[in-house]
N, C-alpha and C. Protein backbone atom coordinates (compact mmCIF):
# COMPACT_ATOMS: atom_id res chain seq x y z
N UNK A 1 87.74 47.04 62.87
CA UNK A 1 87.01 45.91 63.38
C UNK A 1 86.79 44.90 62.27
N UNK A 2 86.61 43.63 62.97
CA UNK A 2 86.58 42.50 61.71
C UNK A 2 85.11 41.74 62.39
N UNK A 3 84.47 41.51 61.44
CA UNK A 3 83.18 41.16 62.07
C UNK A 3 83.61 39.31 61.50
N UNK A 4 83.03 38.16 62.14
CA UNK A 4 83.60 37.26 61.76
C UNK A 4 82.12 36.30 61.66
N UNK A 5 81.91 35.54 60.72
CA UNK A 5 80.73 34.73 61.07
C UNK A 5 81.03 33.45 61.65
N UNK A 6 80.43 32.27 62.39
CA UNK A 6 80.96 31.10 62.64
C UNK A 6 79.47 30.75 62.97
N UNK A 7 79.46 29.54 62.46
CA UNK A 7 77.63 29.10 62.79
C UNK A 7 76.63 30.43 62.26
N UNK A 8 75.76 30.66 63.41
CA UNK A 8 74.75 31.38 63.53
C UNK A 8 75.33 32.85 64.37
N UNK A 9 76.61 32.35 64.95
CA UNK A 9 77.04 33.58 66.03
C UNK A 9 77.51 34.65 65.23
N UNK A 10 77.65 35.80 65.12
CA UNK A 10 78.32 37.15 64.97
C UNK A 10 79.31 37.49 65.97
N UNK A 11 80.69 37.35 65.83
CA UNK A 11 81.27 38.26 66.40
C UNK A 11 82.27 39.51 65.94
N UNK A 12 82.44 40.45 67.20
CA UNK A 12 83.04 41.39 66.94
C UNK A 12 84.63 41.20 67.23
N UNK A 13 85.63 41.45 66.22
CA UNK A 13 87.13 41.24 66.67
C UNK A 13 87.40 42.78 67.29
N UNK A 14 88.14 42.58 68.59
CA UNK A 14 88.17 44.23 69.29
C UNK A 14 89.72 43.89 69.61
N UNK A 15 90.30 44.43 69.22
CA UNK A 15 92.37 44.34 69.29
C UNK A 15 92.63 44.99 70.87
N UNK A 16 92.92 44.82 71.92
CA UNK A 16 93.10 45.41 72.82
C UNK A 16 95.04 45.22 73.34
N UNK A 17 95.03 46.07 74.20
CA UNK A 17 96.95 45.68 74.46
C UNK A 17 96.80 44.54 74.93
N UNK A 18 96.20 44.03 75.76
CA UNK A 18 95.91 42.68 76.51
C UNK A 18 95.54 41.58 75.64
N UNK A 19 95.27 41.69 74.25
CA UNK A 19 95.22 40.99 73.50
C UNK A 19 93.93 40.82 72.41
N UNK A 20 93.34 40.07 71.87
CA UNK A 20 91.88 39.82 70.97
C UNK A 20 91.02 39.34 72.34
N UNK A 21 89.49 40.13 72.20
CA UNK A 21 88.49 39.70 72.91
C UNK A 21 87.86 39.69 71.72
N UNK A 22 86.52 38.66 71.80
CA UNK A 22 85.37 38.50 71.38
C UNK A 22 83.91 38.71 71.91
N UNK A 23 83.57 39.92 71.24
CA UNK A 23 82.57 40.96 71.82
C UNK A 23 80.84 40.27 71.15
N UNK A 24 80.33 39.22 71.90
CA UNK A 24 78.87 38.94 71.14
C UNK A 24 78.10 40.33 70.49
N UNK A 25 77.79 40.03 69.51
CA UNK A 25 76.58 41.00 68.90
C UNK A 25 75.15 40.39 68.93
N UNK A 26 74.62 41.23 69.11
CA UNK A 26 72.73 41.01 68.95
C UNK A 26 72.51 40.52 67.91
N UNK A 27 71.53 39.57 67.87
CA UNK A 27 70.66 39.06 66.19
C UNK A 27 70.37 40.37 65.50
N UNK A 28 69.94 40.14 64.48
CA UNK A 28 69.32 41.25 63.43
C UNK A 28 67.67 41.16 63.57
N UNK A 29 67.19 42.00 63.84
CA UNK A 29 66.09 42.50 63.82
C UNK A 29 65.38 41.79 63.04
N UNK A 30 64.07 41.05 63.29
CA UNK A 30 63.37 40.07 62.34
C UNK A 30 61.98 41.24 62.27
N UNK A 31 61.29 41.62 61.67
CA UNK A 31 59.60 42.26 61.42
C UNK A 31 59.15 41.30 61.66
N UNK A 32 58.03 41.19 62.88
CA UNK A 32 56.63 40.33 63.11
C UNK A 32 57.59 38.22 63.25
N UNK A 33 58.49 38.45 63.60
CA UNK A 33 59.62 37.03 63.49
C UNK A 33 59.36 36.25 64.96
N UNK A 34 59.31 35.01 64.47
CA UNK A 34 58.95 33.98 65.25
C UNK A 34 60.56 33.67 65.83
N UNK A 35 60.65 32.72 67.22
CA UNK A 35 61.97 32.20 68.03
C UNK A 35 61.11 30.90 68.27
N UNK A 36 62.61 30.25 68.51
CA UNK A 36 62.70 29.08 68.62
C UNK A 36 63.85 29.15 69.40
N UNK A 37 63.49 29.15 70.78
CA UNK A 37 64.99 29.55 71.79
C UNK A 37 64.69 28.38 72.96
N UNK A 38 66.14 28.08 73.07
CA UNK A 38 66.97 26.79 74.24
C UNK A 38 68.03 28.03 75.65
N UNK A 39 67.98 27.88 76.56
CA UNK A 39 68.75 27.94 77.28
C UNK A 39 70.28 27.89 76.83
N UNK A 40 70.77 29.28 76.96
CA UNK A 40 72.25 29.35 76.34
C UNK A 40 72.41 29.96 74.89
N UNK A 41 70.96 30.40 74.48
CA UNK A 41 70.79 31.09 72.73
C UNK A 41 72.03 31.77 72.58
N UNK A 42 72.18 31.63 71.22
CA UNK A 42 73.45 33.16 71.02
C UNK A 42 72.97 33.52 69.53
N UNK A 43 72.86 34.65 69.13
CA UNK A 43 73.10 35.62 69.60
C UNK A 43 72.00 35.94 70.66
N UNK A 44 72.63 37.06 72.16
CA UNK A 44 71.63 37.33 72.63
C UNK A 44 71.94 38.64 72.91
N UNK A 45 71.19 39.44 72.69
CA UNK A 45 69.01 39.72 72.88
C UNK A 45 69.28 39.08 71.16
N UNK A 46 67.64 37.97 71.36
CA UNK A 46 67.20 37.50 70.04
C UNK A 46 65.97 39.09 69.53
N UNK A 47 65.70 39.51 68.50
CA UNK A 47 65.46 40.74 68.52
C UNK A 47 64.45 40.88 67.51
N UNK A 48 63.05 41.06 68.02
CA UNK A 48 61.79 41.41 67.21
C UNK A 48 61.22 42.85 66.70
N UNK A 49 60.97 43.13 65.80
CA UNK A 49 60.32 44.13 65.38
C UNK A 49 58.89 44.57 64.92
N UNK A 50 58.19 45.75 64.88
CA UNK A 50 57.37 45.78 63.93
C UNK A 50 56.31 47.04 64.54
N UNK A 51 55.09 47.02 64.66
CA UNK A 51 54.31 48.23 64.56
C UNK A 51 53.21 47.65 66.31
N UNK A 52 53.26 48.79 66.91
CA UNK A 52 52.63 48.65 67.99
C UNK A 52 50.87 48.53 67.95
N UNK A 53 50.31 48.41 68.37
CA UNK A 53 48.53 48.64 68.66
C UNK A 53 48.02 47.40 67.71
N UNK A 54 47.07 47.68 67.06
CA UNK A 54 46.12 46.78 66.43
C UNK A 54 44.24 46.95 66.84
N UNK A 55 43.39 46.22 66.35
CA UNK A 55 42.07 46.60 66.57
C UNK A 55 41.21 46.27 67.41
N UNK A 56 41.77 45.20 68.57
CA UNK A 56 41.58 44.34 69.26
C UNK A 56 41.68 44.76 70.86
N UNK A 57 40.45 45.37 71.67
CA UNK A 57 40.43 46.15 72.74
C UNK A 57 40.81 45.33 73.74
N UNK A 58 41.42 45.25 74.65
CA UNK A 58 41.80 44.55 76.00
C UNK A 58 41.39 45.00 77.02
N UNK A 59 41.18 44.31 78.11
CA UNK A 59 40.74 45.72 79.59
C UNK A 59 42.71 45.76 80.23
N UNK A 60 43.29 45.57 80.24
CA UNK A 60 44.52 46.28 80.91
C UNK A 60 45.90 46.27 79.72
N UNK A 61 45.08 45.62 78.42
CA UNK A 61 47.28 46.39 77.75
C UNK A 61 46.70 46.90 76.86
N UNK A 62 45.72 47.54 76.94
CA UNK A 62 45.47 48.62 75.19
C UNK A 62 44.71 47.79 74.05
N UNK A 63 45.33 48.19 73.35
CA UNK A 63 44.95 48.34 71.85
C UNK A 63 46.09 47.16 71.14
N UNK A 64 45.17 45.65 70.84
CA UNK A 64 46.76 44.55 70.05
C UNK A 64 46.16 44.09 69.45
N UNK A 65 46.79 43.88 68.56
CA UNK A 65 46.17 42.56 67.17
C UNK A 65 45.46 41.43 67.67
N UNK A 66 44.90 40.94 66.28
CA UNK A 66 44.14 40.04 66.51
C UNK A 66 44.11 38.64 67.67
N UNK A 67 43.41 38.18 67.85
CA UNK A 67 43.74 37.09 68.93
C UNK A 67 44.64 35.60 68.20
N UNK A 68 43.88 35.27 66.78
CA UNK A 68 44.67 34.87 65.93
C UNK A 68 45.79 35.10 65.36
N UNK A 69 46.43 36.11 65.35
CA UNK A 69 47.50 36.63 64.95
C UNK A 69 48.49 37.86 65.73
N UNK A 70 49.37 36.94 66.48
CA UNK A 70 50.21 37.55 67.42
C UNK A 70 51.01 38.36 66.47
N UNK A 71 51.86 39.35 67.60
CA UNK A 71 53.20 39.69 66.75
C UNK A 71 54.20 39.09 66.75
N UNK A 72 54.27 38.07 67.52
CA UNK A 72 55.61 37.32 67.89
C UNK A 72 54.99 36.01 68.19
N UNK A 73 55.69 34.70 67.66
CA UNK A 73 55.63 33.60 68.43
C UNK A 73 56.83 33.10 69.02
N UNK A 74 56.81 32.88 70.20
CA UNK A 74 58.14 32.26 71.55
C UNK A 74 57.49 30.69 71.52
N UNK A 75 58.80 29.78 70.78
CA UNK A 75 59.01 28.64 70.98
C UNK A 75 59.83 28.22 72.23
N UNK A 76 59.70 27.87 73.35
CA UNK A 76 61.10 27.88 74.29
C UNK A 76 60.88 25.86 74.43
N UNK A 77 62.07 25.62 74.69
CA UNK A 77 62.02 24.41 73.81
C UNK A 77 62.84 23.71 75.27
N UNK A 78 63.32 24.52 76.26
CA UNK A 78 63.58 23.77 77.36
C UNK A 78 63.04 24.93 78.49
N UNK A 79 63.01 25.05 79.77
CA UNK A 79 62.59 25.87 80.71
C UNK A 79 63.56 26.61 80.92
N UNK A 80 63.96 27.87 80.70
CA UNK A 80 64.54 28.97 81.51
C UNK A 80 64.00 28.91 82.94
N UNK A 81 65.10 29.35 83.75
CA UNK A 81 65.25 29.69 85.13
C UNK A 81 65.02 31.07 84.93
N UNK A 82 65.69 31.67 83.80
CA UNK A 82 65.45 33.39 83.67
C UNK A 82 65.70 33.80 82.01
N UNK A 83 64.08 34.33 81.69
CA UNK A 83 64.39 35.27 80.66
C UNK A 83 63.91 36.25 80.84
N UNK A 84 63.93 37.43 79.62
CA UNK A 84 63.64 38.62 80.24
C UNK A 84 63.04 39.08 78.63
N UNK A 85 61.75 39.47 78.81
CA UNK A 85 61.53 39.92 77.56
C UNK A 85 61.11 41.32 77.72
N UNK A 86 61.85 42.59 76.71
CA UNK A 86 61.29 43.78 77.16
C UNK A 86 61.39 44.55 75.90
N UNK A 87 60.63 45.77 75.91
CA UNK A 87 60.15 46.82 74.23
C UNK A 87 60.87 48.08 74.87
N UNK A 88 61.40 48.28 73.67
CA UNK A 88 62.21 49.14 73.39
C UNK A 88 60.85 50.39 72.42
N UNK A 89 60.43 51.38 72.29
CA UNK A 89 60.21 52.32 71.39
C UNK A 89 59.84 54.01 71.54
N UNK A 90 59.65 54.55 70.79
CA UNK A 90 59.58 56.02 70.79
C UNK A 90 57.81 56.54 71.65
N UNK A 91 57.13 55.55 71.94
CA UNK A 91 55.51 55.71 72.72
C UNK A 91 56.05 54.87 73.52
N UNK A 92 54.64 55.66 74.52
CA UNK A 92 53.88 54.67 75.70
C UNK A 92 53.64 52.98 74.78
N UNK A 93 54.20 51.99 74.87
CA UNK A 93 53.31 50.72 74.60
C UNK A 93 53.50 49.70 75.52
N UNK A 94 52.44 48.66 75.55
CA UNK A 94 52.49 47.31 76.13
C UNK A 94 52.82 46.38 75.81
N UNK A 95 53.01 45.34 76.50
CA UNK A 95 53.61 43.27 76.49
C UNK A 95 52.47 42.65 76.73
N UNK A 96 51.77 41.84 75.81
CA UNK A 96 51.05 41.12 75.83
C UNK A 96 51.60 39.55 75.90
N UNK A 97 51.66 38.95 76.71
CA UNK A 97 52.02 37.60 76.69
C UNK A 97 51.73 36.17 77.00
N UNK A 98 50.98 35.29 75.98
CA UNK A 98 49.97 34.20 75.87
C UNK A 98 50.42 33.13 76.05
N UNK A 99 50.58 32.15 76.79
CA UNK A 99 51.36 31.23 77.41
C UNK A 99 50.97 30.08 77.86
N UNK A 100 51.89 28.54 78.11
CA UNK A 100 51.38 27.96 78.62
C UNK A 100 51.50 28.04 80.14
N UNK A 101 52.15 28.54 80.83
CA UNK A 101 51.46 28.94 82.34
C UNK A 101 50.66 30.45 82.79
N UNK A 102 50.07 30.78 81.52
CA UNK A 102 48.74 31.87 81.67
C UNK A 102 48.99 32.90 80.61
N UNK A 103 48.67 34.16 80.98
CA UNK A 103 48.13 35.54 79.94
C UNK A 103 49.07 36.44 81.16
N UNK A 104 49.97 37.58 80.62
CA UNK A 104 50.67 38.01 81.49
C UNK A 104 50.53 39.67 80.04
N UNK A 105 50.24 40.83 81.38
CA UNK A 105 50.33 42.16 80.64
C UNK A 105 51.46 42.85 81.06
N UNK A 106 52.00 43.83 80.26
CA UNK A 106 53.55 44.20 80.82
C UNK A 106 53.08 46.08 80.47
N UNK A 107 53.16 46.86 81.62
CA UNK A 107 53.08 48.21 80.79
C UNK A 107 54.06 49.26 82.21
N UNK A 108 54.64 49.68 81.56
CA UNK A 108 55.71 51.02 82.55
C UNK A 108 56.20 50.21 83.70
N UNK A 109 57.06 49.35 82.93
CA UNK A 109 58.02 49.03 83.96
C UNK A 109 58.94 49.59 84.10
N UNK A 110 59.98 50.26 82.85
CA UNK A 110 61.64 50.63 82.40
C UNK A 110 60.47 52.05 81.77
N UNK A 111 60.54 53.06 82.83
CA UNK A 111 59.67 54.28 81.90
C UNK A 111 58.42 54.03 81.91
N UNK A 112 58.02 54.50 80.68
CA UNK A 112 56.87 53.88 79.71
C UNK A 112 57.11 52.34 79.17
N UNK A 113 58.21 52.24 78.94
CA UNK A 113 58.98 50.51 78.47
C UNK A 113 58.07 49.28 79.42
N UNK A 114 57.70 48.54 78.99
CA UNK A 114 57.18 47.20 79.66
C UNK A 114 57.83 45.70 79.48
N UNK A 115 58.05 44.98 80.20
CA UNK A 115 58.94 44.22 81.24
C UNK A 115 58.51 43.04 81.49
N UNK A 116 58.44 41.72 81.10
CA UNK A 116 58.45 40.40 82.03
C UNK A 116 59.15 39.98 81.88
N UNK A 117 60.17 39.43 83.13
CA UNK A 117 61.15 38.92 83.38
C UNK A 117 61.07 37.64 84.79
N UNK A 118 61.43 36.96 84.20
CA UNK A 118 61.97 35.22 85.49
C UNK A 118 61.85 34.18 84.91
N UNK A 119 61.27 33.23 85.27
CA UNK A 119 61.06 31.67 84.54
C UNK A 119 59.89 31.42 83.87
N UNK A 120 60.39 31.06 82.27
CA UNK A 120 59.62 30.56 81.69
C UNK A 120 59.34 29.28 81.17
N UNK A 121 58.17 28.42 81.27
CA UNK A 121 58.56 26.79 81.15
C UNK A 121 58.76 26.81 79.80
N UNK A 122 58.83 25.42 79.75
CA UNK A 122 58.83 25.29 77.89
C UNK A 122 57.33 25.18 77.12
N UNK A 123 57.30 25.48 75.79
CA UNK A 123 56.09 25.76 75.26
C UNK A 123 56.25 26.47 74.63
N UNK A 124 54.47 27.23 74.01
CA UNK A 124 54.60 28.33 72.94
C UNK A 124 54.04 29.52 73.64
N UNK A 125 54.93 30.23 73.33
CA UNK A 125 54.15 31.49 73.56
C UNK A 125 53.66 32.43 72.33
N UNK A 126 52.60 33.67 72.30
CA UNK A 126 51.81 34.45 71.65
C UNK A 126 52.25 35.88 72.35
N UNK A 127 52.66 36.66 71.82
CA UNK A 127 53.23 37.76 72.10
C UNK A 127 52.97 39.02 71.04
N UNK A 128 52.36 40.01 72.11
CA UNK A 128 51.65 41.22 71.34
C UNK A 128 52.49 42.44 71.75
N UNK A 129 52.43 43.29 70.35
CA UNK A 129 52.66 44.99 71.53
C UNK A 129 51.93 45.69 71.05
N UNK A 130 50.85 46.23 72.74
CA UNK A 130 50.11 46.62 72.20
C UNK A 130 50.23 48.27 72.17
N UNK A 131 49.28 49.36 72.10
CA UNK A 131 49.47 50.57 73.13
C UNK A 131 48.31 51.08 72.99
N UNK A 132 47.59 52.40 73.86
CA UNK A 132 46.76 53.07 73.96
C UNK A 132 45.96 53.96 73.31
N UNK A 133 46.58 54.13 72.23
CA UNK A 133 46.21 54.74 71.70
C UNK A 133 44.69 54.69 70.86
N UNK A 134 44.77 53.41 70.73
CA UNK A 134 42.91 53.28 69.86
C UNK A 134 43.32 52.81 68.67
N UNK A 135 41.90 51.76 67.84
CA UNK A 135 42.43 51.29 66.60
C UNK A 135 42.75 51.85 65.68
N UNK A 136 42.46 53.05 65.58
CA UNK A 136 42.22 53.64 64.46
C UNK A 136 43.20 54.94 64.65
N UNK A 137 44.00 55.63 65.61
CA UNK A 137 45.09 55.60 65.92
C UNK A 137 46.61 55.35 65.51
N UNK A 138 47.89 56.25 65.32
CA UNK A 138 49.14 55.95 65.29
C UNK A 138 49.32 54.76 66.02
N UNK A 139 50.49 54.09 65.12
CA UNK A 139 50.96 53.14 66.30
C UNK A 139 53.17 53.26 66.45
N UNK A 140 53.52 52.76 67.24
CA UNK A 140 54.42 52.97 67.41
C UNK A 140 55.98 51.95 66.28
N UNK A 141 56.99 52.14 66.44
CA UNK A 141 57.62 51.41 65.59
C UNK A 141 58.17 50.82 67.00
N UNK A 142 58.87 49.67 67.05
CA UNK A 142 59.00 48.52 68.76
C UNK A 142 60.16 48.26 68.48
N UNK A 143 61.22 47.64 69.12
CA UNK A 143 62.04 46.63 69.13
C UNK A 143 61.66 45.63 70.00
N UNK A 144 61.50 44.45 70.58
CA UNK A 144 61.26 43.00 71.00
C UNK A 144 62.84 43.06 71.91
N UNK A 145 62.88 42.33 72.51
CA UNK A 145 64.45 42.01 73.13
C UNK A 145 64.10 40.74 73.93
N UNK A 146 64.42 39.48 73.58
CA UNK A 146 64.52 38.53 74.47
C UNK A 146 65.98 38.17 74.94
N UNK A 147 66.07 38.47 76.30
CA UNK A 147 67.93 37.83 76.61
C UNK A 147 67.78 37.02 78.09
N UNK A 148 68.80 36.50 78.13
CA UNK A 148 68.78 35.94 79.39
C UNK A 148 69.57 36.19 80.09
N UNK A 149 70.01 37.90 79.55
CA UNK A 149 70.56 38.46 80.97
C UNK A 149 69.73 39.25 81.76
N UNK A 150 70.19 40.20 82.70
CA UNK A 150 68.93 40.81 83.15
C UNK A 150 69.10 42.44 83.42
N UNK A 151 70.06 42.75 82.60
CA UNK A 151 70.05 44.31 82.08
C UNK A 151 71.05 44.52 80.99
């Protein structure tokens, strides 16, 4: 395989009898990393990381960081018709998501995995993961996945 850079995109060279395809790869994993995403992003899933819970009690997603300090900030800079943001990790955790068309909680949608997915306008969003466990409590290690496909 030949990995090739061009812009910001990653691709994968895959030799087939039918000829060269170009296989998109995922972003690289940012810790606690802010987006700045348009309709049509590449690479996609844009891809967040970092540590689940925090000290900050909620009545329906657990245990998340401060109110000042998200784990994620979502710039979306034109309106999706459809994104899909969903956590990947080894615990039960939650989607906290702070917005300009409201406060949206995400918990056992995919499993234990939590899930919001459809249209998002443009704006900023504040994005937590939280989980149950209590502040003082393990917390989980996450992956983030924003794509605008829908599996």
């Amino acid at each position: 395989m030949n990995i090739l850079k061009k812009s910001a995109i990653a691709l994968t060279t895959c030799v087939l009898s039918a000829g060269i395809v170009f296989v998109p790869q995922p972003a690289q994993a940012q810790d606690y990393g802010s987006f700045n995403l348009t309709p049509g992003f590449l690479p996609d899933p844009q891809i967040g990381t970092g540590l689940s819970g925090g000290g900050r009690a909620t009545s329906d997603c657990g245990y998340v960081g401060a109110a000042d300090s998200p784990d994620h900030v979502l710039t979306v800079n034109e309106e999706f018709s459809y994104l899909r943001a969903f956590v990947e990790a080894p615990g039960d955790v939650t989607l906290l998501v702070e917005g300009p068309d409201g406060r949206y909680c995400s918990d056992d949608v995919n499993g234990l995995m939590p899930e919001i997915a459809g249209s998002w306008p443009s704006g900023t969003y504040y994005i937590w993961i939280g989980d149950f466990a209590g502040p003082s409590q393990g917390t989980h290690r996450y992956q983030l996945f924003l794509s605008e496909y829908s599996e």
